[in-house]
Protein backbone atom coordinates (compact mmCIF):
# COMPACT_ATOMS: atom_id res chain seq x y z
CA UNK A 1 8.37 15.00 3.53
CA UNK A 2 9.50 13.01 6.49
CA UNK A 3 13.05 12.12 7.43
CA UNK A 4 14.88 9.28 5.09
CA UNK A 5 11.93 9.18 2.74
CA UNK A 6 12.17 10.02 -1.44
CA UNK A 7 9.97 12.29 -3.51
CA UNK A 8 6.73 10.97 -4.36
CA UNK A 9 7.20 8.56 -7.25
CA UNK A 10 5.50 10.06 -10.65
CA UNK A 11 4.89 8.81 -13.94
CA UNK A 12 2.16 7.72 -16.33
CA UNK A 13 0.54 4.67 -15.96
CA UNK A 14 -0.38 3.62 -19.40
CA UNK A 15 3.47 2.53 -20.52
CA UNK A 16 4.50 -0.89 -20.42
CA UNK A 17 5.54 -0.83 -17.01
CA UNK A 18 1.88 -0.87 -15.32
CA UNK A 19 0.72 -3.55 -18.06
CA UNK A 20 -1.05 -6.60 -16.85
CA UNK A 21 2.10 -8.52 -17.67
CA UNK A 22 4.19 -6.75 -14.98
CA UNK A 23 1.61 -7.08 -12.48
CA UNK A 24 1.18 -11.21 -12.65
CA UNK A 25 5.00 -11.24 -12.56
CA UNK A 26 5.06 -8.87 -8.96
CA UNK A 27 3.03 -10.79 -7.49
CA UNK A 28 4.39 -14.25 -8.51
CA UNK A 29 7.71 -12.20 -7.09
CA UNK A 30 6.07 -11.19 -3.79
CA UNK A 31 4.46 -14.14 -3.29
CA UNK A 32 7.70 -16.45 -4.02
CA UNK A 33 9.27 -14.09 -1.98
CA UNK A 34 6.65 -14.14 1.46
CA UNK A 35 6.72 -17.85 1.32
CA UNK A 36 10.75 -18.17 0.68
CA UNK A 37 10.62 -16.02 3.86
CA UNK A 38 7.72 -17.72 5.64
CA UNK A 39 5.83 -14.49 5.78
CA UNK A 40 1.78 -13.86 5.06
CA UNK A 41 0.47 -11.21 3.97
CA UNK A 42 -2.97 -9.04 5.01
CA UNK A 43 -4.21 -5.87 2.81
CA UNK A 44 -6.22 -2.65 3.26
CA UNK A 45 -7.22 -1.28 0.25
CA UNK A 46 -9.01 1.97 -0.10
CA UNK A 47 -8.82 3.02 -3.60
CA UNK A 48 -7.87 -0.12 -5.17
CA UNK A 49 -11.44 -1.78 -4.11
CA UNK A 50 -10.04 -5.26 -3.54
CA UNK A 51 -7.53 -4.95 -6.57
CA UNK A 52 -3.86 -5.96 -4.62
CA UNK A 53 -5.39 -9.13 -3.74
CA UNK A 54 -7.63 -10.13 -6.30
CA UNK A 55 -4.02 -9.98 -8.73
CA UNK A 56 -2.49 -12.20 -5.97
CA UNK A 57 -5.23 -14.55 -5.63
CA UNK A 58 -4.91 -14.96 -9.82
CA UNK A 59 -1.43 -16.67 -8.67
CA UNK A 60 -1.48 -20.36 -8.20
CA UNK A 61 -0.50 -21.19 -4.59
CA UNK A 62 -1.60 -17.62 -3.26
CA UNK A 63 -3.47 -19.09 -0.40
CA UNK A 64 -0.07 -20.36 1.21
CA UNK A 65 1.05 -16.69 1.85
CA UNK A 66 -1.93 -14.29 1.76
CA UNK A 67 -4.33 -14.16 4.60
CA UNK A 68 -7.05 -11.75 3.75
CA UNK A 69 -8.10 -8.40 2.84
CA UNK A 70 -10.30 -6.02 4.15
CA UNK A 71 -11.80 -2.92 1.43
CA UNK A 72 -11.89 -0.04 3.61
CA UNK A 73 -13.48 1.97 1.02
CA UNK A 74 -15.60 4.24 3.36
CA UNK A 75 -13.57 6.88 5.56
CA UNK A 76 -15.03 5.68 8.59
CA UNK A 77 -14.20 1.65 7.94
CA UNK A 78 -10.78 2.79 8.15
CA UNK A 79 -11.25 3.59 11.99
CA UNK A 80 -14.02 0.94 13.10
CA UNK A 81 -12.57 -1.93 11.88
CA UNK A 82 -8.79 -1.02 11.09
CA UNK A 83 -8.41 1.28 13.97
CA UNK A 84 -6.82 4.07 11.81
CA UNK A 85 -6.89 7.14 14.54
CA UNK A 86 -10.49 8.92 14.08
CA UNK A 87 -9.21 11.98 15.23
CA UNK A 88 -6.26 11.86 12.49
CA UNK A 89 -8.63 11.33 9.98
CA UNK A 90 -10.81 14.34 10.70
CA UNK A 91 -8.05 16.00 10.63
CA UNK A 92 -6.34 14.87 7.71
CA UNK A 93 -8.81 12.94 4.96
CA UNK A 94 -8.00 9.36 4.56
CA UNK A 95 -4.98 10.46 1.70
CA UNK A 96 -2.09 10.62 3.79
CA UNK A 97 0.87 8.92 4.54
CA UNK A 98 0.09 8.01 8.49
CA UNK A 99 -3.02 6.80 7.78
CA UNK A 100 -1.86 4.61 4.95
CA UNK A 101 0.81 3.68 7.67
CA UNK A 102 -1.77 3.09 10.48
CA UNK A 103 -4.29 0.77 7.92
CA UNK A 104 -0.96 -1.27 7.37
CA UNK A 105 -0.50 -2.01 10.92
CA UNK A 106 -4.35 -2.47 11.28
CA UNK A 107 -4.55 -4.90 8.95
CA UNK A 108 -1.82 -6.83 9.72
CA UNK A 109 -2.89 -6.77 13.27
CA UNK A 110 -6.49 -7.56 12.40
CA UNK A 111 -5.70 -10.62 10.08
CA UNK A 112 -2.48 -12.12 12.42
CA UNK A 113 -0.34 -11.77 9.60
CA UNK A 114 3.45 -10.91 8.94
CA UNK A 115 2.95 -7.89 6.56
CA UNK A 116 0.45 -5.65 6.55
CA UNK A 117 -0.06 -4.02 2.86
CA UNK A 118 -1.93 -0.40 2.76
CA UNK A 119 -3.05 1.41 -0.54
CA UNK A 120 -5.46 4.98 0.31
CA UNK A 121 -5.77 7.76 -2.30
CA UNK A 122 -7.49 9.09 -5.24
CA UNK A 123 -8.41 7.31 -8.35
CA UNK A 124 -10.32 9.98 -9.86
CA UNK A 125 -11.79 10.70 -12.44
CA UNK A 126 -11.29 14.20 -10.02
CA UNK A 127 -10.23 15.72 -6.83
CA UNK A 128 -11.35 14.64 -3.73
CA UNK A 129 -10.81 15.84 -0.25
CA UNK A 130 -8.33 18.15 -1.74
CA UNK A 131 -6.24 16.27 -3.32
CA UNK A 132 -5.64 15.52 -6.89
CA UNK A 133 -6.49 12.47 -8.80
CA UNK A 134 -3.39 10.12 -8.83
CA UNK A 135 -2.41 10.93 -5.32
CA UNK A 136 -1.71 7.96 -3.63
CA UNK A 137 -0.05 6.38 -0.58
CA UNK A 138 1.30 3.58 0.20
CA UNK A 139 2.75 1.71 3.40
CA UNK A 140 4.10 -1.71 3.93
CA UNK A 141 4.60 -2.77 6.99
CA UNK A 142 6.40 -5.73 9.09
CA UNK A 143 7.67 -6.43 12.57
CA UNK A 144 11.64 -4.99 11.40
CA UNK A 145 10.14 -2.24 9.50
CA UNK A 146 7.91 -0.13 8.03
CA UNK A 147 7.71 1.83 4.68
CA UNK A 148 5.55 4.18 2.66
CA UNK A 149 5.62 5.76 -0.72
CA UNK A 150 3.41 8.96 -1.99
CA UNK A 151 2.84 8.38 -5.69
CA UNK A 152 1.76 10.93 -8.29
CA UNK A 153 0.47 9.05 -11.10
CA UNK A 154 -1.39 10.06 -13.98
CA UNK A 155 -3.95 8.76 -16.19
CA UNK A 156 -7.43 7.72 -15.96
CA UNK A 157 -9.38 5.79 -13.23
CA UNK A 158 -8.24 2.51 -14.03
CA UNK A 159 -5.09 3.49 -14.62
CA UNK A 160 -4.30 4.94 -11.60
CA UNK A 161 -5.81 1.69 -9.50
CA UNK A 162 -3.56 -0.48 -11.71
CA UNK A 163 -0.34 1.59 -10.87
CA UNK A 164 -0.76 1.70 -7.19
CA UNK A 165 -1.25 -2.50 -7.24
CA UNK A 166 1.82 -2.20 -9.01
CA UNK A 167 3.73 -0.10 -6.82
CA UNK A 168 2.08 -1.55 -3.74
CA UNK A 169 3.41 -5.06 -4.92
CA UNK A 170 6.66 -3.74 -5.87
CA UNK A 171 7.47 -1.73 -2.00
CA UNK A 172 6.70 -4.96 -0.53
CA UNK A 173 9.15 -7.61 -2.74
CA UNK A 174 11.68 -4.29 -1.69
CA UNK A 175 11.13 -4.31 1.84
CA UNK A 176 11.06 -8.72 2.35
CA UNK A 177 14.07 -8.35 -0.04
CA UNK A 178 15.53 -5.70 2.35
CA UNK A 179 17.02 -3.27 -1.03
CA UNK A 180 17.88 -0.65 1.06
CA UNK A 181 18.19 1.65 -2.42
CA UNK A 182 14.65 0.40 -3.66
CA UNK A 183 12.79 1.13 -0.19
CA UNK A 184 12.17 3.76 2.01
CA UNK A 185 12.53 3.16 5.94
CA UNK A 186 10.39 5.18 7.94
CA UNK A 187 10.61 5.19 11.77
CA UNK A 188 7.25 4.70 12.98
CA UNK A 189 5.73 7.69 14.57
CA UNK A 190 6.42 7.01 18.13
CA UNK A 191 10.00 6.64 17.37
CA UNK A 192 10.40 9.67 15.30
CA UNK A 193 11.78 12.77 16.69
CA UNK A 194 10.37 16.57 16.09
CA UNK A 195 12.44 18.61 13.64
């Protein structure tokens, strides 16, 4: 776990929380939010196939705030057109936190926008490249920040793709709201220091 960051959030993803209810009202949140703040918004999505935006786009007024989204579902999309490190992703798999970071940045870089959203994991139904299903990370990230978020969530397929919308949704109303206690700061890499 890197410095200033939380456990990876856990939970099942069939209570009321991940309903489709919630979701509509996190992204009416985020997007009232982004355009109280003059911000847009670009997303990566790996494992949510299109998901984060297609629940924003479902919000009236949507296309004031959100740019675009690119599905980097294959590994190697990540790199050619987000620029996520090739080497780091050899290395790693695409389920890890700096890549989730790095497609953030890509994306947001890509598209022009303010903040750059970033969902990569494993939906399951089992592993893959060695990780359970319901690992996921996260990243949001802006010009005065950036954060990310490993989740652990169980449940099936769908399940799992709803929760991370949710949570991505959530991390980035918490980090254009700047709750401190809700959000996890990370330093990006080249400012962090070796342990």
């Amino acid at each position: 776990m890197q410095a200033g960051e939380r456990p990876a959030a856990t939970g099942p993803v069939g209570d009321q929380r991940f309903g489709e209810d919630h979701c509509e009202r996190s992204a009416s949140d985020l997007l009232r939010v982004a355009e109280g703040h003059a911000v847009t918004l670009a997303i990566a999505e790996s494992l949510t196939g299109g998901q984060v935006s297609s629940t924003l786009v479902g919000v009236p007024g949507a296309s004031r705030v959100l740019l675009g989204a690119v599905v980097a579902y294959a590994t190697r999309i990540k790199a050619q057109v987000l620029g996520v490190d090739a080497a780091h992703l050899e290395r790693t798999g695409p389920v890890d936190r700096d890549v989730a970071l790095q497609m953030a940045r890509g994306v947001r870089r890509l598209l022009g926008a303010d903040l750059g959203l970033a969902t990569t994991g494993v939906a399951g139904p089992g592993p893959a490249d060695g990780h359970p299903a319901g690992t996921v990370h996260i990243a949001v990230v802006a010009p005065w920040g950036e954060v990310h978020r490993e989740l652990r969530l169980s449940g099936d397929r769908s399940q799992i793709r709803c929760g991370t919308v949710l949570n991505v949704i959530e991390l980035a109303v918490g980090l254009l709201s700047k709750e401190a206690d809700d959000v996890n700061l990370v330093a990006p890499q080249y400012l962090q220091t070796a342990d």
